[in-house]
N, C-alpha and C. Protein backbone atom coordinates (compact mmCIF):
# COMPACT_ATOMS: atom_id res chain seq x y z
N UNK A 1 -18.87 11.47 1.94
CA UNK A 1 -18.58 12.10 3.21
C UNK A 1 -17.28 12.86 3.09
N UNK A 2 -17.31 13.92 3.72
CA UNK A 2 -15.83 14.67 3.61
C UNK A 2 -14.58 14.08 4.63
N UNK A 3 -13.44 14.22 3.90
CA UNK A 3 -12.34 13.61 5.03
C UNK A 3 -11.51 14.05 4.67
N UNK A 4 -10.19 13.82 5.29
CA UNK A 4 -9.19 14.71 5.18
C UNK A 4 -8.44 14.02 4.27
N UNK A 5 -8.09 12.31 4.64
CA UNK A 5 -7.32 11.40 3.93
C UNK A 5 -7.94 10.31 3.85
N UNK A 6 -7.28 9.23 3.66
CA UNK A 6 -7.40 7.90 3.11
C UNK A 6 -6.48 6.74 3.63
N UNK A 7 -6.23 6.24 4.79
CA UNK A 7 -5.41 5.37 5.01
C UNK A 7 -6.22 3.72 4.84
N UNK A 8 -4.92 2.52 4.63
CA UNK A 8 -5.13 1.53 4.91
C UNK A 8 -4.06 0.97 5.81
N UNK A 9 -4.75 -0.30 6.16
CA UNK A 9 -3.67 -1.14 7.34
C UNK A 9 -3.92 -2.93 6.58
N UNK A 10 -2.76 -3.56 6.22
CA UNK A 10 -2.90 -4.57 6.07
C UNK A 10 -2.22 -5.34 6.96
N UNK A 11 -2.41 -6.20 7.43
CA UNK A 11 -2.39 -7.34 7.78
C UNK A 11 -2.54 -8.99 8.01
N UNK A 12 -1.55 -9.92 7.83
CA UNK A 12 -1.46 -10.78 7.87
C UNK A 12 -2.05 -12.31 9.33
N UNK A 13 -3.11 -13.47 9.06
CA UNK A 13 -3.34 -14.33 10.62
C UNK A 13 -3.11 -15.24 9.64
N UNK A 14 -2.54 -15.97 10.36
CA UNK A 14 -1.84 -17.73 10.23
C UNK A 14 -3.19 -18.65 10.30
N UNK A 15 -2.75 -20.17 9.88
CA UNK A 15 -4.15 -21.05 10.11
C UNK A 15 -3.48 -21.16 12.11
N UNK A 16 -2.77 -20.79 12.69
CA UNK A 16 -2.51 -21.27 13.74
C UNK A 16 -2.90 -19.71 14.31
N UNK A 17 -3.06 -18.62 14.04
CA UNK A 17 -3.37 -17.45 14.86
C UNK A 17 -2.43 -16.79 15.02
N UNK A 18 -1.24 -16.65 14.76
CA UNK A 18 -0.20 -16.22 14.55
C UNK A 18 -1.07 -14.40 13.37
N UNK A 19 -0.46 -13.12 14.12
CA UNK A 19 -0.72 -11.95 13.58
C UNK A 19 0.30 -11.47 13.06
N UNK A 20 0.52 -10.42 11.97
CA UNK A 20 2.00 -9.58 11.16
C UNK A 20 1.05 -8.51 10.92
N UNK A 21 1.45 -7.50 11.20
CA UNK A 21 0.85 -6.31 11.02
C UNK A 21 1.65 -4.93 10.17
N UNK A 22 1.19 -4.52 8.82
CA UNK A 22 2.43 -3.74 8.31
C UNK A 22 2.13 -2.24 8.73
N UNK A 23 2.96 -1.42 8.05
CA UNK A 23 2.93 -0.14 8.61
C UNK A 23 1.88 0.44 7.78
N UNK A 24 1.03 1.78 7.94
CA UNK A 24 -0.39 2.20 7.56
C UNK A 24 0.26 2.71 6.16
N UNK A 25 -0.52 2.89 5.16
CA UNK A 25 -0.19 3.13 4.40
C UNK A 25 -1.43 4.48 3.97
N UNK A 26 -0.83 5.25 3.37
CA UNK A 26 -1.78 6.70 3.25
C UNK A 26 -1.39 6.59 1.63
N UNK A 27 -3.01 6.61 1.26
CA UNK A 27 -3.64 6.63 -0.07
C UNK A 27 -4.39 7.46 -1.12
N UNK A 28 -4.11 7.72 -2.33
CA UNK A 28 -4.62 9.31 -2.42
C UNK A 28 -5.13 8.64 -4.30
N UNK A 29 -6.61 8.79 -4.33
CA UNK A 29 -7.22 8.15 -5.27
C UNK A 29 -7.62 9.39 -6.52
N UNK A 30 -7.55 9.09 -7.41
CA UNK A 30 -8.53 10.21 -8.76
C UNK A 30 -9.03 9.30 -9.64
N UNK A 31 -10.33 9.91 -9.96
CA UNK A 31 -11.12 9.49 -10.92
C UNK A 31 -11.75 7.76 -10.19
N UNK A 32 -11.67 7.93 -8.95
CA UNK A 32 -12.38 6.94 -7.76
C UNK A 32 -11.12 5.06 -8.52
N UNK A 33 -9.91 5.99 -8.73
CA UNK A 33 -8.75 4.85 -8.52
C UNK A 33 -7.45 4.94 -8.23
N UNK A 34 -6.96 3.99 -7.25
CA UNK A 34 -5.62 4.31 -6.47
C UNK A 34 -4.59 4.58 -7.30
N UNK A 35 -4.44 6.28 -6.94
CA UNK A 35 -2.83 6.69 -7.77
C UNK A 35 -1.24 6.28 -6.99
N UNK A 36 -1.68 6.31 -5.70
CA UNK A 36 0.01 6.41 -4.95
C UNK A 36 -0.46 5.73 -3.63
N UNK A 37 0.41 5.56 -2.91
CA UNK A 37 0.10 4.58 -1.24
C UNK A 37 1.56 4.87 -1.47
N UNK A 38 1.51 5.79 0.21
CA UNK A 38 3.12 5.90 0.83
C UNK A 38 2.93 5.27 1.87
N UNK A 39 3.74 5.02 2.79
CA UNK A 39 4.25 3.90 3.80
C UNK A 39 5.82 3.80 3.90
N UNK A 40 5.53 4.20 5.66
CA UNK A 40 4.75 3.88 6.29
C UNK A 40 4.36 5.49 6.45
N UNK A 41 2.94 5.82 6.85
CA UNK A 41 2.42 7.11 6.59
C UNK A 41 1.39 7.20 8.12
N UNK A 42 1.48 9.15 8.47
CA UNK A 42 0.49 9.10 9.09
C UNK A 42 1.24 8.79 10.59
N UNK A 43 0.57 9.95 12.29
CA UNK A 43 1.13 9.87 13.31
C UNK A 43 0.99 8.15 13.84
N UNK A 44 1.86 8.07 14.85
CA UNK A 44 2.10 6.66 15.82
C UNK A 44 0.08 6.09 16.50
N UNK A 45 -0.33 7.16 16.54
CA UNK A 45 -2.03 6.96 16.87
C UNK A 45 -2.76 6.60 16.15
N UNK A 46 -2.21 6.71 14.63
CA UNK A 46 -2.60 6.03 13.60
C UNK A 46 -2.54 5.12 13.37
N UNK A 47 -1.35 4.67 13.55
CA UNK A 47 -1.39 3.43 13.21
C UNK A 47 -1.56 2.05 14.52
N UNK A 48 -1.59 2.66 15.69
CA UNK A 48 -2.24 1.95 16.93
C UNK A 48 -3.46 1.57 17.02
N UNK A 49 -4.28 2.65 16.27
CA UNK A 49 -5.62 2.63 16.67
C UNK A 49 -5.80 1.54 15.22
N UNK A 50 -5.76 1.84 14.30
CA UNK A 50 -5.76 0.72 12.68
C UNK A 50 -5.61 -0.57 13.30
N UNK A 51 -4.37 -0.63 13.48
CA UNK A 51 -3.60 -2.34 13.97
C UNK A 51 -4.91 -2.75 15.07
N UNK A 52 -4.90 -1.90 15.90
CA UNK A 52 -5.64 -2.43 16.95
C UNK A 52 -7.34 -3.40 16.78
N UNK A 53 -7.84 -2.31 15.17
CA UNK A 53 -9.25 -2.55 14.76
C UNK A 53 -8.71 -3.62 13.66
N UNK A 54 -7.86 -4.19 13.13
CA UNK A 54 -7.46 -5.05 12.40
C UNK A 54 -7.13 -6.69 13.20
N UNK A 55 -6.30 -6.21 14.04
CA UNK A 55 -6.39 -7.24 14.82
C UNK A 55 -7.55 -8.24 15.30
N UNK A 56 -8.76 -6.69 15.69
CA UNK A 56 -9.97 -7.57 16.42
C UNK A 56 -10.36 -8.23 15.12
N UNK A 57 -10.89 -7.66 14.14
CA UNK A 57 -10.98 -8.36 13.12
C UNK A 57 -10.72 -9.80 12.56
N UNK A 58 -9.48 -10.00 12.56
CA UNK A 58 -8.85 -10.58 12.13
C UNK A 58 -8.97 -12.08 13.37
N UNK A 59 -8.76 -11.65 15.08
CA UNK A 59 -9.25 -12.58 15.38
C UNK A 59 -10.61 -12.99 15.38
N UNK A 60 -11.60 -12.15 15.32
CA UNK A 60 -12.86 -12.52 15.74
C UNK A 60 -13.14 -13.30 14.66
N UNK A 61 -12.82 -12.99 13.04
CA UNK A 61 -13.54 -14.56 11.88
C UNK A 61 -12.50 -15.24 12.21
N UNK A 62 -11.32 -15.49 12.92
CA UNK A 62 -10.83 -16.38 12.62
C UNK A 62 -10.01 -16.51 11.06
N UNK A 63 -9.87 -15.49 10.46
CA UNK A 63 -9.21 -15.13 9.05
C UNK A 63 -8.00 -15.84 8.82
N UNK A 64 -7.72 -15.83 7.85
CA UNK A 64 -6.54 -16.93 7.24
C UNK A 64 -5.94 -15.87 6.24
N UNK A 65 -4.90 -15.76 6.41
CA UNK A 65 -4.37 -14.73 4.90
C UNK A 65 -4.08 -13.15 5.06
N UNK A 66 -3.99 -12.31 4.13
CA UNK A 66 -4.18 -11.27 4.07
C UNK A 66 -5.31 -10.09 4.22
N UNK A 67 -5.51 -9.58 4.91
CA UNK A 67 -6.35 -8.52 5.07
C UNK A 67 -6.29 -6.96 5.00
N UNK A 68 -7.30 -6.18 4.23
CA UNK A 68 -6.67 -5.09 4.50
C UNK A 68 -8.07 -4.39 4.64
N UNK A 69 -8.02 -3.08 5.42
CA UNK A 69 -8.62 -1.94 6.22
C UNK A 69 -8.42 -0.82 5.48
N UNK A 70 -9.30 0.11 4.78
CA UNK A 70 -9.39 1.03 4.10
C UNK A 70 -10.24 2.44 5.39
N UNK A 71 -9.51 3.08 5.53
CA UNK A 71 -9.95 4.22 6.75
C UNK A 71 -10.27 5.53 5.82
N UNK A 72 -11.18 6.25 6.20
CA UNK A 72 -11.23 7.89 6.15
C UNK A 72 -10.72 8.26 7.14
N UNK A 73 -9.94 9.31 7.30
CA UNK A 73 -9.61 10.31 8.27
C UNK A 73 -10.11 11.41 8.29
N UNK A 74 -10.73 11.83 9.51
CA UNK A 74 -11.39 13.04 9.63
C UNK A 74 -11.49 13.48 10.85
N UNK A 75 -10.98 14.48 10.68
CA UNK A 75 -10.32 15.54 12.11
C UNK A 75 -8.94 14.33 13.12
N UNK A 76 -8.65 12.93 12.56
CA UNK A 76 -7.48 12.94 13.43
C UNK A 76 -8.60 11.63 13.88
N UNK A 77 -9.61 11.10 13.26
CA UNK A 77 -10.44 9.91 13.81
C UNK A 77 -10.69 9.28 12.67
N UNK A 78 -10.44 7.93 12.71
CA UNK A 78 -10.49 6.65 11.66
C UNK A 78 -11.71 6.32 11.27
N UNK A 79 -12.34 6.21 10.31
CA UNK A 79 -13.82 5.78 10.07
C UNK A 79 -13.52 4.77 8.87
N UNK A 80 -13.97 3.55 9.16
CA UNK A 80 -14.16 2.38 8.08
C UNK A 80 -14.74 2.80 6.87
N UNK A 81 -14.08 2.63 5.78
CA UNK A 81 -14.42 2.54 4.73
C UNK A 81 -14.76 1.47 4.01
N UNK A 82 -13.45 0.44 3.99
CA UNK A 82 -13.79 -0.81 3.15
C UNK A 82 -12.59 -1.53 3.98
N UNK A 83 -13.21 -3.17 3.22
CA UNK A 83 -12.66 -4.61 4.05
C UNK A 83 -12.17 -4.81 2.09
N UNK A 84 -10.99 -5.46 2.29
CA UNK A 84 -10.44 -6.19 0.97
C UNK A 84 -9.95 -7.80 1.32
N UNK A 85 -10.51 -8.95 1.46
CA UNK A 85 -10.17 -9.85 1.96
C UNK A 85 -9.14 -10.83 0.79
N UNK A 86 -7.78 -9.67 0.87
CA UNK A 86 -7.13 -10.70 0.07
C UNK A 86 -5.75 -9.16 0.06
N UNK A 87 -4.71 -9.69 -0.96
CA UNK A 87 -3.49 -8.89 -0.77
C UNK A 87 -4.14 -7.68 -1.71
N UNK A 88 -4.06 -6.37 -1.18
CA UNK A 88 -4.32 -5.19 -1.92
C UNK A 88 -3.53 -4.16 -2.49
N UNK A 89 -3.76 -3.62 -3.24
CA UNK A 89 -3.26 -2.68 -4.08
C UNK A 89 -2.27 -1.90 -3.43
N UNK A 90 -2.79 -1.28 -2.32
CA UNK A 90 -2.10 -0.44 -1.58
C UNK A 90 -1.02 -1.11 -0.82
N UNK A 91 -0.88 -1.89 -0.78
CA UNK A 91 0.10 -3.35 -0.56
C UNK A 91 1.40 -3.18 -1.14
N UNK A 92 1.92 -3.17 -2.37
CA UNK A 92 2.29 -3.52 -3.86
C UNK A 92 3.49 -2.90 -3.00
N UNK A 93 3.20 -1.88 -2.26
CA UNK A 93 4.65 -1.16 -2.19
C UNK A 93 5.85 -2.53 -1.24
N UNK A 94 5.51 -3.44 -0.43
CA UNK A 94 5.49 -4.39 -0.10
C UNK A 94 6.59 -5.18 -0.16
N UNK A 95 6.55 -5.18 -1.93
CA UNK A 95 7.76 -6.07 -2.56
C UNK A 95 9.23 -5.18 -2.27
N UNK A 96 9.51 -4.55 -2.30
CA UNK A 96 10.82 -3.54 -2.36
C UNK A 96 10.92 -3.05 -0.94
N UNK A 97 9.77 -2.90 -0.37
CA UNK A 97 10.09 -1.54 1.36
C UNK A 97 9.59 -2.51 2.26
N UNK A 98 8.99 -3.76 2.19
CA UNK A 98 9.05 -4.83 3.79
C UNK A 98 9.86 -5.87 3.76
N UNK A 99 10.40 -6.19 4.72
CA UNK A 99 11.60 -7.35 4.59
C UNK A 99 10.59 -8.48 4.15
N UNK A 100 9.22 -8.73 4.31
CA UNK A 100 8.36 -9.86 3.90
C UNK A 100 7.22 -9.08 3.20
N UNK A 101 7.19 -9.18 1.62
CA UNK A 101 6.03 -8.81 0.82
C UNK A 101 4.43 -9.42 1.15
N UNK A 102 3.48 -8.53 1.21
CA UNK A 102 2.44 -9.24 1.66
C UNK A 102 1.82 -10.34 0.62
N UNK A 103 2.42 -10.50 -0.26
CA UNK A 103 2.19 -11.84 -0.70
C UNK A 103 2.57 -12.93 -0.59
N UNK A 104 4.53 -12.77 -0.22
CA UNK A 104 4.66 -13.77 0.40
C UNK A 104 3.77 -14.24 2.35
N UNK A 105 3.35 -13.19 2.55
CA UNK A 105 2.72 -13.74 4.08
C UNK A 105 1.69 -14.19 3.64
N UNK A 106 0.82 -13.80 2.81
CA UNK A 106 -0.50 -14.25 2.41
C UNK A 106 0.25 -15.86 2.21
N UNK A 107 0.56 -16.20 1.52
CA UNK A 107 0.97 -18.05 1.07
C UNK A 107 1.49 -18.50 2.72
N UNK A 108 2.61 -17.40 3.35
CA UNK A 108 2.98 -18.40 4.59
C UNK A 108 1.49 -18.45 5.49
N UNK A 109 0.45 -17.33 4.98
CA UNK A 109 -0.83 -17.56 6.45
C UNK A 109 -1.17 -18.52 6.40
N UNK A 110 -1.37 -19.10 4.76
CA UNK A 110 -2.56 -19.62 4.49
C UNK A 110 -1.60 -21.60 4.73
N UNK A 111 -0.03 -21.54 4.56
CA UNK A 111 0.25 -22.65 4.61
C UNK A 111 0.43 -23.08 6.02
N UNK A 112 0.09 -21.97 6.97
CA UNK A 112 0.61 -22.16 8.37
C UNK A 112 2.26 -22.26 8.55
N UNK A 113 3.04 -21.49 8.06
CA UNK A 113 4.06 -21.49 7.92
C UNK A 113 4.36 -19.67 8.74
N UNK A 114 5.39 -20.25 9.44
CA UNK A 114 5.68 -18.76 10.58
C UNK A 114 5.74 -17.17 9.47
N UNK A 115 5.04 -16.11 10.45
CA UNK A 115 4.82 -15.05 9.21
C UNK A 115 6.21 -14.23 9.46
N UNK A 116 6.56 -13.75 8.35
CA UNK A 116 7.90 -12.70 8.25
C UNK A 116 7.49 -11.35 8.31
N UNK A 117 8.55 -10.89 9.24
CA UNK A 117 8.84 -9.58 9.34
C UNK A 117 7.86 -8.58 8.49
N UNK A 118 7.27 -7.68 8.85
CA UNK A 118 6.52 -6.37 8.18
C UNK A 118 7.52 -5.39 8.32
N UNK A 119 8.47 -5.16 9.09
CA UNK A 119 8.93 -4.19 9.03
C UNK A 119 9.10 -3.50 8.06
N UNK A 120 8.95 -2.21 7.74
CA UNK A 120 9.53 -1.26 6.61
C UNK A 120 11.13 -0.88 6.50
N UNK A 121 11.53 -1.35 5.42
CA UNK A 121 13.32 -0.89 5.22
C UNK A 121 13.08 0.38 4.59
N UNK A 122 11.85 1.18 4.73
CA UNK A 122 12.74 2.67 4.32
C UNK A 122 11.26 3.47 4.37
N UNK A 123 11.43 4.17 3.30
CA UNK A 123 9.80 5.31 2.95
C UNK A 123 9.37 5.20 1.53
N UNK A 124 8.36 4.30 1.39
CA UNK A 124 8.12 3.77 0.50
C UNK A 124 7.05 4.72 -0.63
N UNK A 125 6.94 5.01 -1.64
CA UNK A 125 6.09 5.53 -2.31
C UNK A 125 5.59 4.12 -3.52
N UNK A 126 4.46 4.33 -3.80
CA UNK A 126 4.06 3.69 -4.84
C UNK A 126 3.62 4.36 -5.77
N UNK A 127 3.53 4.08 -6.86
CA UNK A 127 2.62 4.78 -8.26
C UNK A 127 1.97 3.81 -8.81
N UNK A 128 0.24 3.84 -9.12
CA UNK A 128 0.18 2.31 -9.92
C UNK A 128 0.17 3.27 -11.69
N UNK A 129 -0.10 2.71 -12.71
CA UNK A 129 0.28 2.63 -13.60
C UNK A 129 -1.13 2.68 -14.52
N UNK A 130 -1.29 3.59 -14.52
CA UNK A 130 -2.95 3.18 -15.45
C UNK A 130 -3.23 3.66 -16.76
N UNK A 131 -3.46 2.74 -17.56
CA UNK A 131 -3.73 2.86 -18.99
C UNK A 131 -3.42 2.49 -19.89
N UNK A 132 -1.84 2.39 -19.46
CA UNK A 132 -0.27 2.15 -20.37
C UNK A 132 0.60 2.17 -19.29
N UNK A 133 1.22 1.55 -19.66
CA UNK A 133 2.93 1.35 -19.37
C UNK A 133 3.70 2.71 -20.25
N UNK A 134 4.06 3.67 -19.67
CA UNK A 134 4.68 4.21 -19.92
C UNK A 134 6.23 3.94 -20.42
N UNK A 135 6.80 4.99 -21.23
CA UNK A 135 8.28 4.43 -22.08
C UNK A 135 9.08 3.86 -20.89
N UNK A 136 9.73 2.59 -20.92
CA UNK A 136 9.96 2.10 -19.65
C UNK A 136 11.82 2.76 -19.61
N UNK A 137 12.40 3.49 -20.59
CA UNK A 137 13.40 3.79 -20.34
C UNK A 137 13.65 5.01 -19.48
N UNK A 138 12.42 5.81 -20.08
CA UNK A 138 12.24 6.98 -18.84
C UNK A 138 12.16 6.55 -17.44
N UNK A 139 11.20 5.54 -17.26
CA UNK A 139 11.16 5.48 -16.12
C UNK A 139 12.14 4.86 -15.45
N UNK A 140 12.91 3.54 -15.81
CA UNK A 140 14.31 3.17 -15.51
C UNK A 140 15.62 3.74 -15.37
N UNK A 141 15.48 4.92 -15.87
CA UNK A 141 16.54 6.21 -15.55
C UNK A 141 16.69 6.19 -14.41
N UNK A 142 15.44 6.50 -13.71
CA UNK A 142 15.06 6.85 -12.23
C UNK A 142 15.99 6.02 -11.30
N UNK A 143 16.84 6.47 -10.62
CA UNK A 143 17.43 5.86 -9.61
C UNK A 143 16.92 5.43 -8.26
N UNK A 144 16.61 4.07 -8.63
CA UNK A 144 16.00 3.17 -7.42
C UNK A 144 14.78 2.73 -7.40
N UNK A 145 14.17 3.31 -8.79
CA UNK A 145 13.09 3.05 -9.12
C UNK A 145 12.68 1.67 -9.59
N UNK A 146 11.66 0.82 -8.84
CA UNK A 146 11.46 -0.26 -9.09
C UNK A 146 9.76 -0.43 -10.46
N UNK A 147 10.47 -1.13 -11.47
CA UNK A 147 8.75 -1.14 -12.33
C UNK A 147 8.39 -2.34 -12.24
N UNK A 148 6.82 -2.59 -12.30
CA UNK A 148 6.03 -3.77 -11.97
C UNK A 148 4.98 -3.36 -13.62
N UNK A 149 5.52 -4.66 -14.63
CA UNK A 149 4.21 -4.45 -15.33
C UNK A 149 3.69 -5.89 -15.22
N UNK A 150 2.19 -5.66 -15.46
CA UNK A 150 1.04 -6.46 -15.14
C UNK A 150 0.91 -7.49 -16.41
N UNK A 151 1.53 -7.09 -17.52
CA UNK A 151 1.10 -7.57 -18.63
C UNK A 151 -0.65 -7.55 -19.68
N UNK A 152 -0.76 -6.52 -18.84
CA UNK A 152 -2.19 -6.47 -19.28
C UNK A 152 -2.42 -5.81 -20.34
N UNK A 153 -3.44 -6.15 -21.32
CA UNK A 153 -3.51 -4.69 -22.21
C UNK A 153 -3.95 -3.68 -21.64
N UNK A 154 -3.09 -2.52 -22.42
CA UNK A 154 -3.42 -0.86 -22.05
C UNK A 154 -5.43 -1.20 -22.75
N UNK A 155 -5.60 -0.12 -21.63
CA UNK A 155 -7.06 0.17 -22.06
C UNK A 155 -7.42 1.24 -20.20
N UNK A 156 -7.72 2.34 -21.13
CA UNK A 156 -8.11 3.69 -20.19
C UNK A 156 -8.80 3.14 -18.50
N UNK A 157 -8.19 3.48 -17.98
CA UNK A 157 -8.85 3.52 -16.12
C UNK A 157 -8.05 1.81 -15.50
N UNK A 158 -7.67 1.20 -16.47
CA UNK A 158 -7.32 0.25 -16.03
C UNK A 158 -5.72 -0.03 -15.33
N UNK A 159 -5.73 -0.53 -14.27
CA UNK A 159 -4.38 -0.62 -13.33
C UNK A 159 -3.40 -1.73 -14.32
N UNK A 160 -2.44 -1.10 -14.81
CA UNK A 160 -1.25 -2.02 -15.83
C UNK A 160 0.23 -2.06 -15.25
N UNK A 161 0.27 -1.15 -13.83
CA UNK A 161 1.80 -2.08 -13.40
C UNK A 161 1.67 -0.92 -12.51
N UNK A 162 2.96 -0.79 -11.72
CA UNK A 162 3.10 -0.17 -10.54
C UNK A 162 4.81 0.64 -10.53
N UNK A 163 5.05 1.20 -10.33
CA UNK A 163 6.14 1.36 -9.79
C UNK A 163 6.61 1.92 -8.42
N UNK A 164 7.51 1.38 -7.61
CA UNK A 164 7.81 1.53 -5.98
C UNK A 164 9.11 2.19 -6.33
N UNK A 165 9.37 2.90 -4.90
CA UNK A 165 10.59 3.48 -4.65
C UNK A 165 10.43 4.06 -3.24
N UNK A 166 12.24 3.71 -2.64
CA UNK A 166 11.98 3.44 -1.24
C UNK A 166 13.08 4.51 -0.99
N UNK A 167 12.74 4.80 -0.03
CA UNK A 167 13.80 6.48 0.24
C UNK A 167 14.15 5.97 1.88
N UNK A 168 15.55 7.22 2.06
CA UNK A 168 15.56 7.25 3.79
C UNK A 168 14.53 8.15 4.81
N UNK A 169 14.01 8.92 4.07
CA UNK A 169 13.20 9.95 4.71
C UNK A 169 12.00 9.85 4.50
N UNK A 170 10.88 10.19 4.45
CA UNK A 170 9.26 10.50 4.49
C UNK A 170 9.56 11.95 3.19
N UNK A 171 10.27 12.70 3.91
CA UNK A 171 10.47 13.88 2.87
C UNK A 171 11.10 13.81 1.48
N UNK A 172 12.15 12.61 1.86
CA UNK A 172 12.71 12.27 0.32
C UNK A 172 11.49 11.70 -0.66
N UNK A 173 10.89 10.72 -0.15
CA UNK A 173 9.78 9.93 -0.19
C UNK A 173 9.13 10.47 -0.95
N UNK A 174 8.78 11.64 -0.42
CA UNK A 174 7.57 12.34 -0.78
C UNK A 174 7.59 13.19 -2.62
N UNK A 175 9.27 13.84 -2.05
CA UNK A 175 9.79 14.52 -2.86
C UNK A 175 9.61 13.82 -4.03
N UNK A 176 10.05 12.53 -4.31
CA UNK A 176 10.68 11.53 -5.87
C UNK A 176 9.24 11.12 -6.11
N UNK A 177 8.34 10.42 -5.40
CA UNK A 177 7.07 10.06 -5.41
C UNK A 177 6.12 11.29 -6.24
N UNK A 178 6.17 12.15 -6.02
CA UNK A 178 5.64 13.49 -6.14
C UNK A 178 5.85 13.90 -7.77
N UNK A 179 7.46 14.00 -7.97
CA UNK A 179 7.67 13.91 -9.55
C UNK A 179 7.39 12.95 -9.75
N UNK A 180 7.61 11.59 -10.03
CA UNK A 180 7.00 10.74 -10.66
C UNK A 180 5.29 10.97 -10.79
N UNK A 181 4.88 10.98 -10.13
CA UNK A 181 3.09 11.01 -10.25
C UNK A 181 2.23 11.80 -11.14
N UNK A 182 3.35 13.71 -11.15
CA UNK A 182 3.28 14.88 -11.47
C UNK A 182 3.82 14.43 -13.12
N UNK A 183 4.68 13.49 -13.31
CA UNK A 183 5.07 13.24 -14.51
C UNK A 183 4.49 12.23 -15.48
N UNK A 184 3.46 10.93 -14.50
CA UNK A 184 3.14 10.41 -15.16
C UNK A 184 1.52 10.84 -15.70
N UNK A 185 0.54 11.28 -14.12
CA UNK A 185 -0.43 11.98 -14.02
C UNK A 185 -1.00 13.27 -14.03
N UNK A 186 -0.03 14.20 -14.26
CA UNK A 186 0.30 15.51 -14.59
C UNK A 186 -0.65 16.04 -13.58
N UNK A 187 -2.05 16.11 -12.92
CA UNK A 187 -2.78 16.63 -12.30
C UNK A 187 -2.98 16.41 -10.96
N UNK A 188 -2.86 14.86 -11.14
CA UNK A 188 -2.40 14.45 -9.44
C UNK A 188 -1.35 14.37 -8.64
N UNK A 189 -1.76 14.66 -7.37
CA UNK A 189 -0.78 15.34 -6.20
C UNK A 189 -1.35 14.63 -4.71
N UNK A 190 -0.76 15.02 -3.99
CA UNK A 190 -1.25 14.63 -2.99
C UNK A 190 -2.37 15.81 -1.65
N UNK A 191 -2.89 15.20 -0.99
CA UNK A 191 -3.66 16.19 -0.14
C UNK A 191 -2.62 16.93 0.66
């Protein structure tokens, strides 16, 4: 189906019902696998209307843990794509740009332990890492640049680490996110 973008919404329910809801994250895939997830991304209607269809969700099974909501956007209207019933990819940015990583909420949902803060401390870009781990000194140059490797062996299409970086702006965001991606993926960009 044609669309314009790609957002997700994750969110966190307690064994007591307790909800944490993070900011939407806008996702931009090649070769049908996630290159980048910025966050928090996408107008205030966006992410009302997400939270809102996450929520029902989330109370109606009665869910425990992490959840996340994969949207098409088209013309400015949300259409379900996919359910991930567990902490997702598009997540990752998480560790560095929410005061509470959705992994740590996933362990507090599931222990019934009060959920932390989603808030976003900045403008988060992600890159995941596919194939190889790139020379990690290049990429550690990068000022503020956070690397995540997976330990996995390199082997083509496969997700082997991530790297985050959290800016003050959406535009800075965009800007550093943009070279990195352009540098690691040379072809991919964003919509």
């Amino acid at each position: 189906m044609p669309f314009d973008c790609e957002v997700s919404i994750i969110g966190a329910r307690s064994l007591s019902g307790e909800i944490a809801i993070y900011p939407l994250c806008g996702n931009v895939h090649a070769q049908g696998i996630l290159r980048v997830t910025r966050a928090p991304f996408g107008p205030p209607q966006w992410q009302r209307k997400a939270a809102g269809y996450l929520r029902r969700v989330l109370r109606h099974f009665r869910y425990t843990g992490i959840l996340t909501i994969e949207f098409f956007v088209r013309r400015g209207r949300l259409i379900a794509n996919e359910m991930a019933p567990r902490v997702h990819n598009s997540g990752h940015w998480t560790i560095e740009g929410a005061v509470t990583s959705q992994f740590e909420n996933h362990l507090r949902a599931i222990l019934d332990l009060p959920l932390g803060s989603t808030r976003a401390l900045g403008h988060s870009g992600m890159v995941n890492l596919i194939g190889s781990i790139p020379e990690r000194t290049r990429l550690l140059k990068l000022n503020g640049l956070h690397l995540h490797d997976y330990g996995k062996k390199p082997r083509p299409g496969r997700k082997v680490g991530h790297c985050t970086l959290v800016e003050g702006s959406a535009a800075r965001r965009d800007a550093r996110t943009l070279a990195v991606l352009k540098d690691l993926a040379g072809d991919v960009g964003f919509p």
